[in-house]
PDB file of N, CA and C in Angstrom:
ATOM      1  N   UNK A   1      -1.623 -35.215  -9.375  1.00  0.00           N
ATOM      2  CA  UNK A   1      -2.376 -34.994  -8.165  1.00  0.00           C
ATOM      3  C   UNK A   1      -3.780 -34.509  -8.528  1.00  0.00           C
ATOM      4  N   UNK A   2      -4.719 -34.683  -8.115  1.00  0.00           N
ATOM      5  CA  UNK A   2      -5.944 -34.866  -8.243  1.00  0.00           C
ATOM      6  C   UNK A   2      -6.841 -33.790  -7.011  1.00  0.00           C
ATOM      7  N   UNK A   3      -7.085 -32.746  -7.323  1.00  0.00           N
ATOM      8  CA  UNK A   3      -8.059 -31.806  -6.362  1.00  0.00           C
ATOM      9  C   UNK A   3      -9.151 -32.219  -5.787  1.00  0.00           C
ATOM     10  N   UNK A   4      -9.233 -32.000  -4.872  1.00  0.00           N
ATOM     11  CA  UNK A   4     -10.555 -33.041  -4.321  1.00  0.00           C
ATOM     12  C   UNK A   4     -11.790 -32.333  -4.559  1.00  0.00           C
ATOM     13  N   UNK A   5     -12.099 -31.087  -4.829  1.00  0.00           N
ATOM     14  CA  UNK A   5     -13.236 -30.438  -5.266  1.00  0.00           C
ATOM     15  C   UNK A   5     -13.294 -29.914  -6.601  1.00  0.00           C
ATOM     16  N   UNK A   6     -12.450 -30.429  -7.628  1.00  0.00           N
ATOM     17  CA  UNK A   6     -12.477 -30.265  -9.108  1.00  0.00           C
ATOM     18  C   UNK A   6     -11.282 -29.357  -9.360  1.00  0.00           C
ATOM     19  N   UNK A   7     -11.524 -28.829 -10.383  1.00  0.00           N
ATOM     20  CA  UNK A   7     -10.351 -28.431 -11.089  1.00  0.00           C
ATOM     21  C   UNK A   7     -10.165 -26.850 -11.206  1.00  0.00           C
ATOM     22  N   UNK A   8     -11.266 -25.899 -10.238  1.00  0.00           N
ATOM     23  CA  UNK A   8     -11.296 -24.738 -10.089  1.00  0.00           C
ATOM     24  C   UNK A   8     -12.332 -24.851  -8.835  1.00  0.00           C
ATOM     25  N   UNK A   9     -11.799 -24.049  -8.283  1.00  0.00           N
ATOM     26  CA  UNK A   9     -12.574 -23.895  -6.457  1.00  0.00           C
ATOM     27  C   UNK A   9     -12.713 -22.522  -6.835  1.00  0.00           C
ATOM     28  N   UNK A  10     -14.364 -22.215  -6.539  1.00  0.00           N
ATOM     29  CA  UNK A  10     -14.886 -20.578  -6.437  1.00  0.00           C
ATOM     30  C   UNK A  10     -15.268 -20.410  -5.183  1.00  0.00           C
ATOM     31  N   UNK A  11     -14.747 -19.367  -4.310  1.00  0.00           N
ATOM     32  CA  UNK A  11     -15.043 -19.291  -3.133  1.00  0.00           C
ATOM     33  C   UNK A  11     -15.526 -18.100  -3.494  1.00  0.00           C
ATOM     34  N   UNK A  12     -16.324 -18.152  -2.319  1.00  0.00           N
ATOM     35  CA  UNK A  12     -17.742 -16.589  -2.401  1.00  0.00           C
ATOM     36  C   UNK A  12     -17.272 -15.733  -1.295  1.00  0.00           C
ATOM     37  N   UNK A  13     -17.966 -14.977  -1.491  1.00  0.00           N
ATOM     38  CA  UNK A  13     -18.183 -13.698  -0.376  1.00  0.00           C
ATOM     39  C   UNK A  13     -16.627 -12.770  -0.328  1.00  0.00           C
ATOM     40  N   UNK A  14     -16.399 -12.921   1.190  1.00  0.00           N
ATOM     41  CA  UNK A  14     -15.174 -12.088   1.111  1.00  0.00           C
ATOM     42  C   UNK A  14     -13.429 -12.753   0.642  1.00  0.00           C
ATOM     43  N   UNK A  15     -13.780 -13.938   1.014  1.00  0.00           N
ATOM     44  CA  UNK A  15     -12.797 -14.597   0.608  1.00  0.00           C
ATOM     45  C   UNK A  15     -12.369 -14.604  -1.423  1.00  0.00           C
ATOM     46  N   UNK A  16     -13.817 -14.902  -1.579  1.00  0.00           N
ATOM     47  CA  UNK A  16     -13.599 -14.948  -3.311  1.00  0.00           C
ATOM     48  C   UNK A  16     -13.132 -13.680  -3.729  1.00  0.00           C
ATOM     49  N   UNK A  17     -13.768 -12.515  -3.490  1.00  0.00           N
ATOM     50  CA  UNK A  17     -13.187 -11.402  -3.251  1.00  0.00           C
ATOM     51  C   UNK A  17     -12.048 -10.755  -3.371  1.00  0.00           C
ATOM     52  N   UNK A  18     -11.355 -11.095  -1.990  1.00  0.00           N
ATOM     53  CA  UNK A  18     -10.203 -11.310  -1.802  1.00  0.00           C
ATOM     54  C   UNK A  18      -9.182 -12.385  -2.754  1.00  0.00           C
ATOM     55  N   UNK A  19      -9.796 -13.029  -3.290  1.00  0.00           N
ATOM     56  CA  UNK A  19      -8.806 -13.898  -4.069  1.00  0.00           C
ATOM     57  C   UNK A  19      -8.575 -13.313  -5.619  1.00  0.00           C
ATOM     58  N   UNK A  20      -9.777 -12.537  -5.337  1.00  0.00           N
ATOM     59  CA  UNK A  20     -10.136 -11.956  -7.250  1.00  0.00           C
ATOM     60  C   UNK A  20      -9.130 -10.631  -7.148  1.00  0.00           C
ATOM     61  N   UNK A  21      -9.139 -10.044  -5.979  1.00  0.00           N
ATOM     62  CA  UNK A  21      -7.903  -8.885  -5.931  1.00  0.00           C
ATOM     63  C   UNK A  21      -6.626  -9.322  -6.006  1.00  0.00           C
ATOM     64  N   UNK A  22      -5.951 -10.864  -5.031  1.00  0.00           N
ATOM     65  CA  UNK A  22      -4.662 -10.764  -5.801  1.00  0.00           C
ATOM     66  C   UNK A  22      -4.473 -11.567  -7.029  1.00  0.00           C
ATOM     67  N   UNK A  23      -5.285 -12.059  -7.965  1.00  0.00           N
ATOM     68  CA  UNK A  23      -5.053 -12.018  -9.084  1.00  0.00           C
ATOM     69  C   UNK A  23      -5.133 -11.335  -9.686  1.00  0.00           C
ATOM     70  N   UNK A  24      -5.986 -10.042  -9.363  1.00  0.00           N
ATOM     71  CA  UNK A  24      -6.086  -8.639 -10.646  1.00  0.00           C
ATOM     72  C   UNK A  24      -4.264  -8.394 -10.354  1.00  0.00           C
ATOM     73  N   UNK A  25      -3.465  -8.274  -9.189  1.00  0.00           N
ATOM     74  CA  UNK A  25      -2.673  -7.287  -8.422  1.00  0.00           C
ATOM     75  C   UNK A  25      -1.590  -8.314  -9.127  1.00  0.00           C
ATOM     76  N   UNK A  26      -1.622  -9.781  -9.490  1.00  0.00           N
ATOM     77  CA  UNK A  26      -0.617 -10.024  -9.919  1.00  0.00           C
ATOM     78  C   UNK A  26      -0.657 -10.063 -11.283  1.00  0.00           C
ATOM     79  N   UNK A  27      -2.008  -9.751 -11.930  1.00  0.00           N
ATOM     80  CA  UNK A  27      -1.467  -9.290 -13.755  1.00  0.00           C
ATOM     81  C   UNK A  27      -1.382  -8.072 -13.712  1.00  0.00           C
ATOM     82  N   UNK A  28      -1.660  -7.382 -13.138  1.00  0.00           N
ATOM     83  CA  UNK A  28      -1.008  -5.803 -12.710  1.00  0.00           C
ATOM     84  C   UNK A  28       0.724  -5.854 -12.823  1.00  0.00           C
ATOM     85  N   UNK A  29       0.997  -6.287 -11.719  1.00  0.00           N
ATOM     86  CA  UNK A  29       2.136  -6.632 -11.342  1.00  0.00           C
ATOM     87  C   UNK A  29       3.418  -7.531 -12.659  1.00  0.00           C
ATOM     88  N   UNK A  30       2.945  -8.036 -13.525  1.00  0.00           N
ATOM     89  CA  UNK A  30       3.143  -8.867 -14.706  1.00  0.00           C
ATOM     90  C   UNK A  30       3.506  -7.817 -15.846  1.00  0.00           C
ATOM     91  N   UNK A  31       2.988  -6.879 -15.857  1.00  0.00           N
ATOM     92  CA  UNK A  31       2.350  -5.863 -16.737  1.00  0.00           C
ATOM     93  C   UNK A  31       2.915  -4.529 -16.895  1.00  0.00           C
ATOM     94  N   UNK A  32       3.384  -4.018 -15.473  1.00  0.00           N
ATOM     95  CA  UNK A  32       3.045  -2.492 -15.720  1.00  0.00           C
ATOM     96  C   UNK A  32       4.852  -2.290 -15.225  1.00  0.00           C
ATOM     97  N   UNK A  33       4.806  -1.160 -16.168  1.00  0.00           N
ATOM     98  CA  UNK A  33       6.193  -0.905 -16.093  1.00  0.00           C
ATOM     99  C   UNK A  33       6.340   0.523 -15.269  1.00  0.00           C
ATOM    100  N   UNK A  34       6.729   0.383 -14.022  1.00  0.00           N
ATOM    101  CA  UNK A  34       7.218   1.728 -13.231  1.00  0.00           C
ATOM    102  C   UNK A  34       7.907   2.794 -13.979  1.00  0.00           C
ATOM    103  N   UNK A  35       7.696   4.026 -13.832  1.00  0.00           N
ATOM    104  CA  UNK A  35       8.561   4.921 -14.686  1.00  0.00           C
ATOM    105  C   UNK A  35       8.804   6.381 -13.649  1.00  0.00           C
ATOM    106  N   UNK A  36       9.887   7.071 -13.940  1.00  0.00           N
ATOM    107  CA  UNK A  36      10.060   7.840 -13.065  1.00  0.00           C
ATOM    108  C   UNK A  36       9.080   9.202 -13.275  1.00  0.00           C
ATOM    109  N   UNK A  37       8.232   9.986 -12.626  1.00  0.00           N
ATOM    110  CA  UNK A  37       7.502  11.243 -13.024  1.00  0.00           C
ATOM    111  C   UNK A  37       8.133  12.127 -12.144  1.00  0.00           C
ATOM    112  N   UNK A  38       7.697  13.710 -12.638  1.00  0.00           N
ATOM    113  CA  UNK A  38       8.372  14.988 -11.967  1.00  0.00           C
ATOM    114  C   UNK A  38       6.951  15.086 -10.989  1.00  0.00           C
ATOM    115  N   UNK A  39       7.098  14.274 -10.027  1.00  0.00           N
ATOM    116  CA  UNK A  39       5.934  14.406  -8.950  1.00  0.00           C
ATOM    117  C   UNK A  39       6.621  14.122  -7.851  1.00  0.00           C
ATOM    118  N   UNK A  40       6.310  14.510  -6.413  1.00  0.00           N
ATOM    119  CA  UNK A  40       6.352  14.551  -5.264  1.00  0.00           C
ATOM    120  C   UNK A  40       5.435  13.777  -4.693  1.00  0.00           C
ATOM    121  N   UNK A  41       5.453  12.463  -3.658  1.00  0.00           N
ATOM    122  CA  UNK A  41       4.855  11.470  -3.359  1.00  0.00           C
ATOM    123  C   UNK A  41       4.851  11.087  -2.089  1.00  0.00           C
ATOM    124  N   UNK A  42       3.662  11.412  -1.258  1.00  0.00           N
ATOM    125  CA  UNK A  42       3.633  11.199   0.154  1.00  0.00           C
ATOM    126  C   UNK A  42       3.240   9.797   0.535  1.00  0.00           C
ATOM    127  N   UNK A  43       4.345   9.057   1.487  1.00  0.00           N
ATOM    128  CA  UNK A  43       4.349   7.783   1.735  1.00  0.00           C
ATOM    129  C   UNK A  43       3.649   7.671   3.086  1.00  0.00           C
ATOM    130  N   UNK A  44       2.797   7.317   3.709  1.00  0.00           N
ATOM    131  CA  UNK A  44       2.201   7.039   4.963  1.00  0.00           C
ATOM    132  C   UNK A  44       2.757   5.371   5.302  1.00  0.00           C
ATOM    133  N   UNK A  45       4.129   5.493   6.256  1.00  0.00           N
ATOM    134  CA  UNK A  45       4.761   4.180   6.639  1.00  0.00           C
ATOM    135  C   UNK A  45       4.649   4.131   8.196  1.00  0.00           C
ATOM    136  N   UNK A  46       4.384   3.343   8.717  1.00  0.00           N
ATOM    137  CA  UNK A  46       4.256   2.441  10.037  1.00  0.00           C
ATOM    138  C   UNK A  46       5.095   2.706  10.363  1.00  0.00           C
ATOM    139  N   UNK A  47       5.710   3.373  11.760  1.00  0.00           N
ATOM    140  CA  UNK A  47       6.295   3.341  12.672  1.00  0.00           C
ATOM    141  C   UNK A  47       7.451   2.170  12.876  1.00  0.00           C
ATOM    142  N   UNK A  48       7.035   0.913  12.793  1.00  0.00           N
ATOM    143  CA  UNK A  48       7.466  -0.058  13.466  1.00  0.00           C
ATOM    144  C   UNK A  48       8.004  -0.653  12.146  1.00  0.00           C
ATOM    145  N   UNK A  49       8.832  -0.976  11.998  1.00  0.00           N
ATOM    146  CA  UNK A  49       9.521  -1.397  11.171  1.00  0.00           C
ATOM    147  C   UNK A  49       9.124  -2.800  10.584  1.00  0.00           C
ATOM    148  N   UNK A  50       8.974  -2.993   9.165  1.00  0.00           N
ATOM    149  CA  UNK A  50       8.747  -4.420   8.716  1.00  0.00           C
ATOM    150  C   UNK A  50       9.757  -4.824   8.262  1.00  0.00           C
ATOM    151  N   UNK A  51       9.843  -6.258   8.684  1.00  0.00           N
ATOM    152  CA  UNK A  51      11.383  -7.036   8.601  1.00  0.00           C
ATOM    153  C   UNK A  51      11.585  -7.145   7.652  1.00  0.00           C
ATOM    154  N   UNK A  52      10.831  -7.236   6.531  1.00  0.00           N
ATOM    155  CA  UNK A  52      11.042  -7.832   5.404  1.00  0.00           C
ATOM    156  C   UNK A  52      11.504  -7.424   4.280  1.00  0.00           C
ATOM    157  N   UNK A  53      11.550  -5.715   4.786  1.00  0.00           N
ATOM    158  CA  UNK A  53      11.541  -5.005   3.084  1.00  0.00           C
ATOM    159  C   UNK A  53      13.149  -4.347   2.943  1.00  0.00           C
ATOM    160  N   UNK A  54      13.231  -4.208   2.042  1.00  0.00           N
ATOM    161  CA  UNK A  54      14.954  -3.885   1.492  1.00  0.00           C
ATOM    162  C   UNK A  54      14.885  -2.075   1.696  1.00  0.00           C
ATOM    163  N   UNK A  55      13.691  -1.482   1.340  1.00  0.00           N
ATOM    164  CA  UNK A  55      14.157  -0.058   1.701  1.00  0.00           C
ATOM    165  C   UNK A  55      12.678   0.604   2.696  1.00  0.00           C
ATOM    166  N   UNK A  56      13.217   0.308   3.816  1.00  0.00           N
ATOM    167  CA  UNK A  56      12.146   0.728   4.792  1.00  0.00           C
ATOM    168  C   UNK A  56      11.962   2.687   5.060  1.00  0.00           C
ATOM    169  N   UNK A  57      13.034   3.320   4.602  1.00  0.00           N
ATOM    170  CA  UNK A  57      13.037   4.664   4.425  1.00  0.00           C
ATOM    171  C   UNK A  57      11.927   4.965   3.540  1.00  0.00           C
ATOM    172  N   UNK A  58      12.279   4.593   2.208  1.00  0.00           N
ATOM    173  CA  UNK A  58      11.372   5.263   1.152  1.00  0.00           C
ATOM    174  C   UNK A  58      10.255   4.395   0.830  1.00  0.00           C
ATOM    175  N   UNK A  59      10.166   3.165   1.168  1.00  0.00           N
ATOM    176  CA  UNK A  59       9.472   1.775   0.439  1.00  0.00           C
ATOM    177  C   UNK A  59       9.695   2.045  -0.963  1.00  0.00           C
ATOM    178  N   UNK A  60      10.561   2.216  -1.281  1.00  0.00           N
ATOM    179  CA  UNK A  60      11.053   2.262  -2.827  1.00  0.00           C
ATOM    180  C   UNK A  60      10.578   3.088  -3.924  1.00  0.00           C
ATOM    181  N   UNK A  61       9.938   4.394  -3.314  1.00  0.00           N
ATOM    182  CA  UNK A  61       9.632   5.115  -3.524  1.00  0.00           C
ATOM    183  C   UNK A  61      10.774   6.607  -4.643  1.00  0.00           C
ATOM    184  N   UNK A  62      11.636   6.233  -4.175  1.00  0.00           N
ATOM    185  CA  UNK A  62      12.351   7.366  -4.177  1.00  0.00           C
ATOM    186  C   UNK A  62      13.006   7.467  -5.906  1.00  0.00           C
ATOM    187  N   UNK A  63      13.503   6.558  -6.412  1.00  0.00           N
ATOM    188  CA  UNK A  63      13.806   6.484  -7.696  1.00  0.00           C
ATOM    189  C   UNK A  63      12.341   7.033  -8.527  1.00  0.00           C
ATOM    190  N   UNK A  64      11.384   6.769  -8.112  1.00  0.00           N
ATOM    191  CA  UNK A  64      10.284   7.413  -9.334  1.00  0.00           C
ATOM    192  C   UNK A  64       9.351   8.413  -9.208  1.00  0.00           C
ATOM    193  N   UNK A  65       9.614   9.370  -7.688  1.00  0.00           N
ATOM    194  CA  UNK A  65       9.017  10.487  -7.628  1.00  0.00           C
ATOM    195  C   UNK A  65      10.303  11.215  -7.892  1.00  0.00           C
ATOM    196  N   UNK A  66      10.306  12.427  -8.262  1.00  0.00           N
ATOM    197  CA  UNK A  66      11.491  13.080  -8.813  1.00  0.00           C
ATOM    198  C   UNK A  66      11.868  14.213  -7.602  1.00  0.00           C
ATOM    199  N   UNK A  67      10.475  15.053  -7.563  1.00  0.00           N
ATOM    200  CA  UNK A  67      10.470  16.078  -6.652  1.00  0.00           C
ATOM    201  C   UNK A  67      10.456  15.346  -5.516  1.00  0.00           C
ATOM    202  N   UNK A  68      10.915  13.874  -4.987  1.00  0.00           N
ATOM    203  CA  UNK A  68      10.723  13.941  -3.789  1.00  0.00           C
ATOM    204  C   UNK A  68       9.980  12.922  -2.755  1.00  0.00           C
ATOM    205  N   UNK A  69      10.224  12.141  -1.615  1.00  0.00           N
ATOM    206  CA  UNK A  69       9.011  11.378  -1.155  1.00  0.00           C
ATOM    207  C   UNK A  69       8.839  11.998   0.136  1.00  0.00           C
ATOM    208  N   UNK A  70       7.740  12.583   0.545  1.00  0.00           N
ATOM    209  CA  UNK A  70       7.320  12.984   2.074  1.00  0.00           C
ATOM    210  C   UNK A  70       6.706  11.593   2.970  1.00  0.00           C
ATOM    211  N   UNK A  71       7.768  11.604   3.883  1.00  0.00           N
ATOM    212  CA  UNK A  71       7.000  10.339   4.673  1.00  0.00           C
ATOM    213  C   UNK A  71       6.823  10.742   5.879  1.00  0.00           C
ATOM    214  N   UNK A  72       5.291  10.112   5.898  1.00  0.00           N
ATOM    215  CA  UNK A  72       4.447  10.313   7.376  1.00  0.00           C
ATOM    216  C   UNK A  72       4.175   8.567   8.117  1.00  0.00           C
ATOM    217  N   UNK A  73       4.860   9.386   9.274  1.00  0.00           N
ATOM    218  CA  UNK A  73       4.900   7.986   9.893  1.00  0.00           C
ATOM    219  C   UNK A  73       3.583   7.649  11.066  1.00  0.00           C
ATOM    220  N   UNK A  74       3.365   6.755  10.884  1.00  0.00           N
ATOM    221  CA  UNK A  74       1.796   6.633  11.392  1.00  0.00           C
ATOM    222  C   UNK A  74       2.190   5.536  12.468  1.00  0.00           C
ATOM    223  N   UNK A  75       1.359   5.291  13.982  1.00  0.00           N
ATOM    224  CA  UNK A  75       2.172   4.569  14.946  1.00  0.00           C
ATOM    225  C   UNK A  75       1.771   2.988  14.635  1.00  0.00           C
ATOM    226  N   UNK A  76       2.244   1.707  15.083  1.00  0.00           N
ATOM    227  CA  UNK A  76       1.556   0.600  14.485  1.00  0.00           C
ATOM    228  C   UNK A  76       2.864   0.080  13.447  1.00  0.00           C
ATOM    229  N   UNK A  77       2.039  -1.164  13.035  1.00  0.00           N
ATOM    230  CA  UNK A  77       2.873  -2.083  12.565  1.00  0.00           C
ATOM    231  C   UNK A  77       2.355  -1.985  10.988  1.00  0.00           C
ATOM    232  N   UNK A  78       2.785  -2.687   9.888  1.00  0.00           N
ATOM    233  CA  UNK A  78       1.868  -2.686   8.784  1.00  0.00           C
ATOM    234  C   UNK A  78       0.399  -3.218   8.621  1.00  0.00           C
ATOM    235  N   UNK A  79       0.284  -4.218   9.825  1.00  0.00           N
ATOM    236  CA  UNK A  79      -1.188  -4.522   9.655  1.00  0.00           C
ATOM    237  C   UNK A  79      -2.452  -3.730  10.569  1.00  0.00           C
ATOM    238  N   UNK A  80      -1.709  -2.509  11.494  1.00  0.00           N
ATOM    239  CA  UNK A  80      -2.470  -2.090  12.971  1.00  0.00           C
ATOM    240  C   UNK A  80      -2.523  -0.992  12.701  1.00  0.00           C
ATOM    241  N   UNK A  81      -1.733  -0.315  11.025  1.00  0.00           N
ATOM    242  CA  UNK A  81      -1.757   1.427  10.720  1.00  0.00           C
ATOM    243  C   UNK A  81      -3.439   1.811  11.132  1.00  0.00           C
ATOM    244  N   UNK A  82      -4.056   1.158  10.076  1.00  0.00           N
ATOM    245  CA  UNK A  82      -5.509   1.759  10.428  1.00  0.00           C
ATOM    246  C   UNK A  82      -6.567   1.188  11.131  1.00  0.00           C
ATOM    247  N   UNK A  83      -6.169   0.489  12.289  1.00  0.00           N
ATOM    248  CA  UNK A  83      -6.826   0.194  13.659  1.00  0.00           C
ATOM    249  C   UNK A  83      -6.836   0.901  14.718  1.00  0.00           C
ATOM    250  N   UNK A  84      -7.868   1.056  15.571  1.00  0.00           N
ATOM    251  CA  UNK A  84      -7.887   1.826  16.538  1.00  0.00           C
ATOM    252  C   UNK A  84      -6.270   1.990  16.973  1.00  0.00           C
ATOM    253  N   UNK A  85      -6.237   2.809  18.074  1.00  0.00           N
ATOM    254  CA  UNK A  85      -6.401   4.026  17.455  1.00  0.00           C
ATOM    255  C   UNK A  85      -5.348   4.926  16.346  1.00  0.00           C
ATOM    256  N   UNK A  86      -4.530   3.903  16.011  1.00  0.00           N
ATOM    257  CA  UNK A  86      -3.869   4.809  15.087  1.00  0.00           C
ATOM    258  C   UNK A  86      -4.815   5.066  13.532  1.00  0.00           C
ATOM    259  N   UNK A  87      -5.951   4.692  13.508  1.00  0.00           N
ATOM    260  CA  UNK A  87      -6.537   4.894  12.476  1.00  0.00           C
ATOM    261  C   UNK A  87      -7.196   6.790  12.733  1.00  0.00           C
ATOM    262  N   UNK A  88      -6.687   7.215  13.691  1.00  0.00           N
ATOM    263  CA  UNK A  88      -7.385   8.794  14.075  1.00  0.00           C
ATOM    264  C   UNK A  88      -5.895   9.724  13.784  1.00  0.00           C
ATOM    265  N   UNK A  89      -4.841   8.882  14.191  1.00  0.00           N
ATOM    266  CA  UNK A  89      -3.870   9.072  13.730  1.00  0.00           C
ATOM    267  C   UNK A  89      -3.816   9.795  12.038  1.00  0.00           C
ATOM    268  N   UNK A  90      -4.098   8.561  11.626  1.00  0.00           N
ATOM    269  CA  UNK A  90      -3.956   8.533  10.150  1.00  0.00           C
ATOM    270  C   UNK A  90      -4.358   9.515   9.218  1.00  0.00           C
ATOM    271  N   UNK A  91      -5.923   9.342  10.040  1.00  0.00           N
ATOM    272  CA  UNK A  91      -6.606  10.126   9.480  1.00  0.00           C
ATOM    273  C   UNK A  91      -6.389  11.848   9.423  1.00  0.00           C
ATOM    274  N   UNK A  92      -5.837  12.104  10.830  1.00  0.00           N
ATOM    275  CA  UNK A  92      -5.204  14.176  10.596  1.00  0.00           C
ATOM    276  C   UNK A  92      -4.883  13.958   9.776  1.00  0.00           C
ATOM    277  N   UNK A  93      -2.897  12.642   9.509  1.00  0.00           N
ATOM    278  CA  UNK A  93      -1.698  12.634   8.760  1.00  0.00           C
ATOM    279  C   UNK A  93      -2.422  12.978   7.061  1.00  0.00           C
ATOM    280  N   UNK A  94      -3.080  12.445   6.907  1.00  0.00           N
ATOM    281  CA  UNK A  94      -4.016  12.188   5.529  1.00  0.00           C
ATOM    282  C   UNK A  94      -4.884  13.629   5.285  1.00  0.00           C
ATOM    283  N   UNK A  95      -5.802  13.836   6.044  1.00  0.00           N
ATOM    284  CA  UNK A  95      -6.288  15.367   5.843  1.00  0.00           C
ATOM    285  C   UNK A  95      -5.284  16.620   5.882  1.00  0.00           C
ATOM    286  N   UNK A  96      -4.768  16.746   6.425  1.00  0.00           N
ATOM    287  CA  UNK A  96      -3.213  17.802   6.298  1.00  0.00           C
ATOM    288  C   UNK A  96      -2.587  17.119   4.904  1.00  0.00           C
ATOM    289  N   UNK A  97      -2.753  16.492   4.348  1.00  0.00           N
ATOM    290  CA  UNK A  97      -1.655  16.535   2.873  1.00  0.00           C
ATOM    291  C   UNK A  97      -2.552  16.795   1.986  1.00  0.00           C
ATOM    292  N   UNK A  98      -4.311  16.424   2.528  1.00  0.00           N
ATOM    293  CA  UNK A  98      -5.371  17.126   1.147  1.00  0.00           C
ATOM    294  C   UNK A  98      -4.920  18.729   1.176  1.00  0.00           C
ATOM    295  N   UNK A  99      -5.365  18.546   1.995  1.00  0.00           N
ATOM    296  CA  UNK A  99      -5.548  20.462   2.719  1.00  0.00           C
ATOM    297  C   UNK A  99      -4.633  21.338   1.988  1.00  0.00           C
ATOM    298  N   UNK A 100      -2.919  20.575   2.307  1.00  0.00           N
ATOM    299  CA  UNK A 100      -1.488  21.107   1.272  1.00  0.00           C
ATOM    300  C   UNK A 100      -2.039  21.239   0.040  1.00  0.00           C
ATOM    301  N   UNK A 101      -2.529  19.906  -0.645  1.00  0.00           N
ATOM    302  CA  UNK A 101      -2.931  20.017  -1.191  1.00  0.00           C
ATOM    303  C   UNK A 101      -3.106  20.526  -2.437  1.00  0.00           C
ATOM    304  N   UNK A 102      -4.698  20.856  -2.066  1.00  0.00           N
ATOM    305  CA  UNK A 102      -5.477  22.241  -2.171  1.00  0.00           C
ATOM    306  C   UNK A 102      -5.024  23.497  -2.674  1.00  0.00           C
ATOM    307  N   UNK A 103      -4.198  23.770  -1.125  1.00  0.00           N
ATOM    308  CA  UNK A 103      -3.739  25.270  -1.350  1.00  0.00           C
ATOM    309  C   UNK A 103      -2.198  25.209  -2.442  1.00  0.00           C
ATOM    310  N   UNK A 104      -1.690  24.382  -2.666  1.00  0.00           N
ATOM    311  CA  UNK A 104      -0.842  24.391  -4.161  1.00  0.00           C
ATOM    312  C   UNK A 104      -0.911  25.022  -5.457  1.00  0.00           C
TER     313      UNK A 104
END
């Protein structure tokens, strides 16, 4: 089969962009080996449940924080977390865990 614009298509702007992130994300992904640490790990998950995933509690979180996963549930779907207005939402949920933080 034969490409009709050659044998590598560079798309610009946001799209190229965007295309250059999920190829970094899939030699990332190729690459890196998960390991469990003695850390505590705050998950910010959507309200609304995504159909797709096998552990919607922890997002799979839970095997490699040791101390723990804190999940803050933010209202919205996975693509509407940080759209009006749950993006004001987000934003307390997110400043209250610097803040914790901090005072640690």
């Amino acid at each position: 089969m034969e490409i009709r614009y050659g044998k590598e298509q560079n798309q610009e702007g946001f799209f190229g962009y965007s295309n250059k992130i999920d190829e970094m994300n899939n030699f990332a992904e190729k690459r890196y080996q998960l390991t469990p640490y003695n850390i505590a790990v705050d998950v910010f998950r959507a309200e609304n449940k995504t159909f797709y995933m096998d552990d919607f509690e922890y997002l799979g979180w839970k095997p490699y924080a040791l101390k723990g996963v804190n999940i803050h549930k933010i209202p919205g779907e996975h693509n509407t977390i940080f759209k009006s207005p749950n993006d004001k939402v987000f934003a307390k949920v997110l400043q209250k865990c610097l803040d914790d933080a901090v005072k640690r």
